[in-house]
Protein backbone atom coordinates (compact mmCIF):
# COMPACT_ATOMS: atom_id res chain seq x y z
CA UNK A 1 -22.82 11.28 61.05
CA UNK A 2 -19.97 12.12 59.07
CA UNK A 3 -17.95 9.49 56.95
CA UNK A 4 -14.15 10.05 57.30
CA UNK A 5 -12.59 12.91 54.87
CA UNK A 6 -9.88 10.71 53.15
CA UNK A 7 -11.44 8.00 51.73
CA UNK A 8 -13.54 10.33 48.77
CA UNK A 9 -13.36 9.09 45.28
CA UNK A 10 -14.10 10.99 42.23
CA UNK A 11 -16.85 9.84 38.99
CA UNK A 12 -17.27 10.73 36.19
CA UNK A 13 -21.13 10.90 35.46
CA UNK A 14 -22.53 7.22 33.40
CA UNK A 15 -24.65 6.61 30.53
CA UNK A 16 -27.25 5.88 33.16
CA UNK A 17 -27.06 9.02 33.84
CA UNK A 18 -27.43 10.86 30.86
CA UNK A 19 -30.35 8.42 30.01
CA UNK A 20 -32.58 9.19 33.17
CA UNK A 21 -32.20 13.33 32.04
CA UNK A 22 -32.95 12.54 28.39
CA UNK A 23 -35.86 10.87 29.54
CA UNK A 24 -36.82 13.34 31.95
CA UNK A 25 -36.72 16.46 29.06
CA UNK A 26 -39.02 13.97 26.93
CA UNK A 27 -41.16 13.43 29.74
CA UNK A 28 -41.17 17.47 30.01
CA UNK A 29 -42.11 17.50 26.10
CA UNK A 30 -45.32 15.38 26.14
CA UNK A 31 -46.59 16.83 29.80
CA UNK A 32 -46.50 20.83 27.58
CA UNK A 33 -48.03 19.29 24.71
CA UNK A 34 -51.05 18.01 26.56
CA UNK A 35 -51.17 21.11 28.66
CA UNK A 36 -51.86 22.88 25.43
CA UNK A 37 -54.69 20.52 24.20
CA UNK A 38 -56.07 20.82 28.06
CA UNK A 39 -56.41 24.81 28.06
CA UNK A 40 -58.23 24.80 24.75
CA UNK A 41 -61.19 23.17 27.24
CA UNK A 42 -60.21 24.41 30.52
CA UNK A 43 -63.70 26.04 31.20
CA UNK A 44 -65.13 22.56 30.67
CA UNK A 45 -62.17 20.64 32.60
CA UNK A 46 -61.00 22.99 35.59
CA UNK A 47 -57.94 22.43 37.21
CA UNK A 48 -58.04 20.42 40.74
CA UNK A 49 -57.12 22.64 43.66
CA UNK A 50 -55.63 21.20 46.99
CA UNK A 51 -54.04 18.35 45.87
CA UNK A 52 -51.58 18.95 48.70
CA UNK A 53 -51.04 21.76 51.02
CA UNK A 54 -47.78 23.22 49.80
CA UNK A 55 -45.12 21.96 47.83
CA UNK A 56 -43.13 19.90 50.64
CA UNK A 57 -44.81 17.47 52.48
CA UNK A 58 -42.39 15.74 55.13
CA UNK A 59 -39.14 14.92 53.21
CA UNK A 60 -40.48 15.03 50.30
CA UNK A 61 -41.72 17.81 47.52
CA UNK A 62 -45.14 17.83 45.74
CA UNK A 63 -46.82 18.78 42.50
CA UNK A 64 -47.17 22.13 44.24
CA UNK A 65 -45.71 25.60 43.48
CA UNK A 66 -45.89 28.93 44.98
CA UNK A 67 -48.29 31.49 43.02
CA UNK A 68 -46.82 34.09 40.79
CA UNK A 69 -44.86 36.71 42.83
CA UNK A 70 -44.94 34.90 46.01
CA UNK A 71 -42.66 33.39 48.26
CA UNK A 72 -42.07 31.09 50.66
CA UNK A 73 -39.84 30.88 53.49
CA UNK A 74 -39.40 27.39 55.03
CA UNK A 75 -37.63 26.28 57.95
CA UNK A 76 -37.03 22.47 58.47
CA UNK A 77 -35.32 21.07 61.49
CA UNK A 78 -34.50 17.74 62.30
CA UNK A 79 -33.78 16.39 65.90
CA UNK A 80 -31.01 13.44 66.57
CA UNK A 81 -32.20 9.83 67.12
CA UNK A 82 -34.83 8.88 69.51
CA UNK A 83 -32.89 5.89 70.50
CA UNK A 84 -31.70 7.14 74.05
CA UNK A 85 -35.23 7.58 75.02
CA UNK A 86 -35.46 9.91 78.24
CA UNK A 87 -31.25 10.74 78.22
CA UNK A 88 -31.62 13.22 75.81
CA UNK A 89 -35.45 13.64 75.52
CA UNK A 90 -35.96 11.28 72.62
CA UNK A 91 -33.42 13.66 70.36
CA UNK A 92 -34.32 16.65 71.42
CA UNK A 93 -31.05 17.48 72.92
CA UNK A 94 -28.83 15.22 70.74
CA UNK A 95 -27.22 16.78 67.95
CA UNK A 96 -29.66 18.50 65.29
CA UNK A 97 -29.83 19.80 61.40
CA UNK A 98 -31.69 22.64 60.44
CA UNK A 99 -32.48 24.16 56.90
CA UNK A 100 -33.73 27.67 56.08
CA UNK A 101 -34.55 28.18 52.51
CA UNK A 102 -36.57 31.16 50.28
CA UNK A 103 -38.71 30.02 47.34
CA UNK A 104 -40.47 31.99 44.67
CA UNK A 105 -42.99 31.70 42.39
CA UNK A 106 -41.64 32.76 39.17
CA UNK A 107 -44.67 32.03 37.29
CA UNK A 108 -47.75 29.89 38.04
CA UNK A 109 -45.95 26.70 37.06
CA UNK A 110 -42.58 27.96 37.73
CA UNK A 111 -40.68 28.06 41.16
CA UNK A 112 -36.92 28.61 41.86
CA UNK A 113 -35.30 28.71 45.05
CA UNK A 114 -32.82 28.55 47.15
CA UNK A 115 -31.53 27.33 50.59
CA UNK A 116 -28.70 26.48 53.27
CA UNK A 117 -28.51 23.39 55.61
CA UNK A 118 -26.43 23.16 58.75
CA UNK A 119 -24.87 19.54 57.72
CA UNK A 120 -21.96 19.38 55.29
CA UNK A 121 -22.75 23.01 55.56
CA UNK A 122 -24.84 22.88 51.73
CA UNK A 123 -26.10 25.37 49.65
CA UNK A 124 -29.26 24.42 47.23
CA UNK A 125 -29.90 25.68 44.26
CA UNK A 126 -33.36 24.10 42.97
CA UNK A 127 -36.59 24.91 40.70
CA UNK A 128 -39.62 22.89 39.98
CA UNK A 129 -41.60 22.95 36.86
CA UNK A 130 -45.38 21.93 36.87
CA UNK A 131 -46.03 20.54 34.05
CA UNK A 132 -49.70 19.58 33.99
CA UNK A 133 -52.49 19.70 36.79
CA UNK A 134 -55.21 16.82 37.16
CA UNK A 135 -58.74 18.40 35.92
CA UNK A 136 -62.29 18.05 38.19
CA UNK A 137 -63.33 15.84 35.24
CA UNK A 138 -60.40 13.56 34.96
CA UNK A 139 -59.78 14.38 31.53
CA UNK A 140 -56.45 15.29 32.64
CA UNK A 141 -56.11 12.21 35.57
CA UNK A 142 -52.74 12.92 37.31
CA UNK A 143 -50.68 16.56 37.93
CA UNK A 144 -47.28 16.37 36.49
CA UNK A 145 -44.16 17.70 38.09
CA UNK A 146 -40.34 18.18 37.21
CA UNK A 147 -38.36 18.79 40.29
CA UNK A 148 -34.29 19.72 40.19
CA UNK A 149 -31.92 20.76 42.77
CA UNK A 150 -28.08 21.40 42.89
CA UNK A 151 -26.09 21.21 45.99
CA UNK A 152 -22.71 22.75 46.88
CA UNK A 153 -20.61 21.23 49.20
CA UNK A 154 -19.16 24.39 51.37
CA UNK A 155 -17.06 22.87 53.50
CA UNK A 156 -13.28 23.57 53.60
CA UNK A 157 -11.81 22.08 50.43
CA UNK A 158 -9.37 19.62 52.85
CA UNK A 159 -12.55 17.59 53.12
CA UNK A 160 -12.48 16.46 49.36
CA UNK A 161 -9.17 15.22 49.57
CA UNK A 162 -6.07 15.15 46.78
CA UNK A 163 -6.86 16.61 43.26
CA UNK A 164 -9.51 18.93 44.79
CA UNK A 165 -11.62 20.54 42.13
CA UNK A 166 -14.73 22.41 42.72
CA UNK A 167 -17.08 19.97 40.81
CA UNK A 168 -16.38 17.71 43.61
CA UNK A 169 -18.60 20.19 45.83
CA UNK A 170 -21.35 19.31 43.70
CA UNK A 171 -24.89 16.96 44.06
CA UNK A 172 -27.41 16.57 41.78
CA UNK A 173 -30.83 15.48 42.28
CA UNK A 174 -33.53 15.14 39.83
CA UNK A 175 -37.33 13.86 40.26
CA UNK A 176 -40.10 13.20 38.46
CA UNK A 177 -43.40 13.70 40.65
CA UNK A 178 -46.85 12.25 39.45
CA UNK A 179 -50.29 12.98 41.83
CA UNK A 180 -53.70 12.48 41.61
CA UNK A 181 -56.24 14.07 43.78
CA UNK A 182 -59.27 11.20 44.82
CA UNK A 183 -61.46 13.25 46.39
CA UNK A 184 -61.62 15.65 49.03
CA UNK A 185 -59.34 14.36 51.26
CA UNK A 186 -57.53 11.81 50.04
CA UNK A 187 -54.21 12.47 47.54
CA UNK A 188 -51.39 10.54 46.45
CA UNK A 189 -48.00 10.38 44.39
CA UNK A 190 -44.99 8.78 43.03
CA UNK A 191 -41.90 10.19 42.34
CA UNK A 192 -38.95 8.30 40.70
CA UNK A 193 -35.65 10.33 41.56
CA UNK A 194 -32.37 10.09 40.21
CA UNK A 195 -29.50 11.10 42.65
CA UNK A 196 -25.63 12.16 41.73
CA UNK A 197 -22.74 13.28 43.06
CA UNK A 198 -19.30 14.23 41.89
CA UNK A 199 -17.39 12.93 44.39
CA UNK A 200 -18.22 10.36 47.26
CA UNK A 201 -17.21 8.57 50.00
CA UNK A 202 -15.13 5.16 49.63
CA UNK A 203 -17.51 2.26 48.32
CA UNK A 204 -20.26 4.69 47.98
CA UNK A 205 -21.93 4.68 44.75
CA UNK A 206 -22.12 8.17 43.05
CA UNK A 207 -25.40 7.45 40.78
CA UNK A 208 -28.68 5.72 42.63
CA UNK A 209 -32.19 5.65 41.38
CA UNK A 210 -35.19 5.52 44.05
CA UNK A 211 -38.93 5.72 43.82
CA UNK A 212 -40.65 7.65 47.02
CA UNK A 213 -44.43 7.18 47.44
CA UNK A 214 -46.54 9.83 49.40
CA UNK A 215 -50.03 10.69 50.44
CA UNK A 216 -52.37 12.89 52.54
CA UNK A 217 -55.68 12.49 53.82
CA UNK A 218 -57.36 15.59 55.38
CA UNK A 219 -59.08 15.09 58.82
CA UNK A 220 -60.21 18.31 59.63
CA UNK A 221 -60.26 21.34 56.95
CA UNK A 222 -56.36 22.62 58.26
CA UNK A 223 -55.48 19.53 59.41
CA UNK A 224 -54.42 16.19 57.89
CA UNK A 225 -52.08 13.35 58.50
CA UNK A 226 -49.52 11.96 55.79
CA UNK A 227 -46.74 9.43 54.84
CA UNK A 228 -44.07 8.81 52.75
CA UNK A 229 -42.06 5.77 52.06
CA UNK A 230 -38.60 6.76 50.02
CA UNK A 231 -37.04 3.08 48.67
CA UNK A 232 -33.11 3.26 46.96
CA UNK A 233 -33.17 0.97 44.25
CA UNK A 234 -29.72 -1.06 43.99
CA UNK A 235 -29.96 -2.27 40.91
CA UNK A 236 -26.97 -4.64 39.91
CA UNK A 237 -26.10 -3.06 36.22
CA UNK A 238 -25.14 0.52 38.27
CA UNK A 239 -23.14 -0.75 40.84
CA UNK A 240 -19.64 0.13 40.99
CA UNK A 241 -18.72 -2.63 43.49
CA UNK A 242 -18.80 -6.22 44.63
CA UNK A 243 -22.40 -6.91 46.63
CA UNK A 244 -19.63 -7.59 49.72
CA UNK A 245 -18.13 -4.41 49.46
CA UNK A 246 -20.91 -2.04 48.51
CA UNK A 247 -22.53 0.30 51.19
CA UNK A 248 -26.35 0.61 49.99
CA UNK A 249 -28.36 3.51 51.71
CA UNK A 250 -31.24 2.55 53.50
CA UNK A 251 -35.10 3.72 52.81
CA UNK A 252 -36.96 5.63 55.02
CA UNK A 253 -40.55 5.73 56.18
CA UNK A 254 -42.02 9.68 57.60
CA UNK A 255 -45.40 9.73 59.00
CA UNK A 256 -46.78 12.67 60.60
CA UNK A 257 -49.70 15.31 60.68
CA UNK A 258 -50.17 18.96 59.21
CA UNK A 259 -51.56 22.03 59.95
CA UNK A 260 -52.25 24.74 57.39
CA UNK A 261 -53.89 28.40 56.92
CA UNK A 262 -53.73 30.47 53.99
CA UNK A 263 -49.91 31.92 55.36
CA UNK A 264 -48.70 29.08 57.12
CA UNK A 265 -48.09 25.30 56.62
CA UNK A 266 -46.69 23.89 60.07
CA UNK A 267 -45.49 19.72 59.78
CA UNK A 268 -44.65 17.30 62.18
CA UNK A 269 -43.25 14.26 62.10
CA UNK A 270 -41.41 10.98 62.20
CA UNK A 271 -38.29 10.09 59.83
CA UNK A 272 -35.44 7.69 59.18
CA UNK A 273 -34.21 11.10 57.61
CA UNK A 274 -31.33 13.39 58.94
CA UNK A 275 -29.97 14.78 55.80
CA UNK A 276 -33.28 17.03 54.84
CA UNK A 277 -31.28 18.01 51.68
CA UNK A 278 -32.74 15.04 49.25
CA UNK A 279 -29.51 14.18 47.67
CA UNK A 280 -27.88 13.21 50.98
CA UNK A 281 -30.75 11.63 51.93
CA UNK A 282 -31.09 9.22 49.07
CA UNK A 283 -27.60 8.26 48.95
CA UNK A 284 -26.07 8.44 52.32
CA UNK A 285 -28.98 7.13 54.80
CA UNK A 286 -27.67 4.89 56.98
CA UNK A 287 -30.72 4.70 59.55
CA UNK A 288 -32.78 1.41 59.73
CA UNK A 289 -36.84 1.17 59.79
CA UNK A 290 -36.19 -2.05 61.59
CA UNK A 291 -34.24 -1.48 63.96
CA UNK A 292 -36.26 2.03 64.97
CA UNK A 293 -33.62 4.66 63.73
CA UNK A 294 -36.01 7.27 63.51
CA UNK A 295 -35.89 11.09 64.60
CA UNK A 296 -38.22 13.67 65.20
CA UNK A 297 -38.69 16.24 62.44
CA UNK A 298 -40.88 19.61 61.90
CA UNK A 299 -41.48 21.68 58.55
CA UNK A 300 -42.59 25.47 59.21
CA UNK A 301 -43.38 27.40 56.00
CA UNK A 302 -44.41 31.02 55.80
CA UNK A 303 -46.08 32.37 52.35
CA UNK A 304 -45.86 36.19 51.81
């Protein structure tokens, strides 16, 4: 649902802000310094393999990049609210958002990308860095990921309001993604995020912080169930208004099952989640796990 066009107020970025990035490029530091000491034993400490399926699982992405030279076409779509039941097939025929997006693997570790969702009509510019990979021996325990992307607001520049600049198009969203593999079918992670935008809606914050926890467990070898539990964190020292006045985003809770072969990943699922992009997601999701505000939602991803 879209908030009304007039009431969008520009930010300019705080030192919140530039902390969580500083951190994040540290962060980057000691993950390729410990990579290094890693290799000079890798035939003693091979890397894990499978930790998840692909590098998206439900809303959210994974320690997981395309190989070298290959990409990766995904389409996610997400059907309206369930809430009318049988009127319009439990969302199926309520209003929907799709995403279509092409990734690459620019190196082993490295992956850029880019995609286009329906909503807000955004374009996505984002890469993802792997920084380390859990070893079979646990000398390495976790695999390390840096995830970015950049949205562009496309819509017609009425939408932004007076003063219109193009950095109010703009929406950052930065993660930090941490796995480990327990055994054969069972994986987990945590990913701390950090979410900005240029310009917001009225008594919407432009900065917000949020932790998302994930895991898989494998049922069959192509098929395995998952979660994923995405929690805003309002902390009082980055709000930018009164508790009475301030509009906090709500978390969200996906649960579903996956199917994958060595060319295609195919996820289904339940979500809070309408925005798919994660920066709208984080900031803007107004859809309660209490009161049953979820939506049917499917990932399709094609590797050639």
């Amino acid at each position: 649902m879209q908030r009304s066009k007039y009431t969008i107020q520009k930010f300019i970025p705080t030192s919140s802000f530039k902390i969580f990035y500083i951190s994040i490029f540290l962060l980057m530091g000691l993950g390729a310094s410990q990579n290094c000491l890693a290799q000079e034993d890798e035939f003693a400490n091979d890397p894990v393999s499978g930790t998840f399926e692909t590098g998206l699982l439900g809303e959210t992405q994974t320690t997981v990049t395309p190989f070298a030279g290959e990409f990766e076409l995904h389409i996610q779509h997400r059907f309206g609210l369930i809430e009318n039941g049988l009127e319009d097939v439990f969302g199926i025929y309520a209003s929907s958002n799709i995403r279509m997006g092409l990734n690459y693997g620019v190196t082993e570790k490295i992956m850029l990308g880019y995609g286009y969702t329906k909503d807000y009509k955004l374009q996505e510019f984002h890469g993802k860095y792997r920084v380390f990979t859990q070893t079979e021996s646990n000398s390495i325990p976790v695999s390390v990921a840096v995830y970015g992307n950049l949205s562009i607001n496309s819509q017609d520049k009425i939408v932004f309001g007076n003063d219109y600049a193009f950095s109010d198009r703009l929406g950052y969203f930065s993660q930090l993604i941490v796995a480990h593999k327990f055994n054969e079918k069972i994986s987990l992670q945590l990913a701390p995020s950090f979410t900005h935008f240029n310009k917001t809606d009225s008594l919407v914050e432009h900065d917000k912080i949020a932790i998302t926890l994930s895991g898989r467990a494998k049922v069959t070898p192509s098929m395995s169930v998952f979660f994923e539990y995405d929690q805003p964190l309002n902390l009082d020292n980055m709000r930018e208004y009164t508790n009475s006045d301030q509009t906090d985003p709500e978390a969200n809770l996906s649960f579903g099952m996956e199917i994958g072969t060595s060319t295609h990943v195919f996820q289904v699922f339940m979500s809070n989640y309408e925005g798919i992009t994660p920066q709208r997601n984080i900031l803007y999701n107004s859809n309660k796990i209490g009161d049953g505000d979820f939506l049917v939602g499917f990932n399709i991803l094609v590797r050639f």
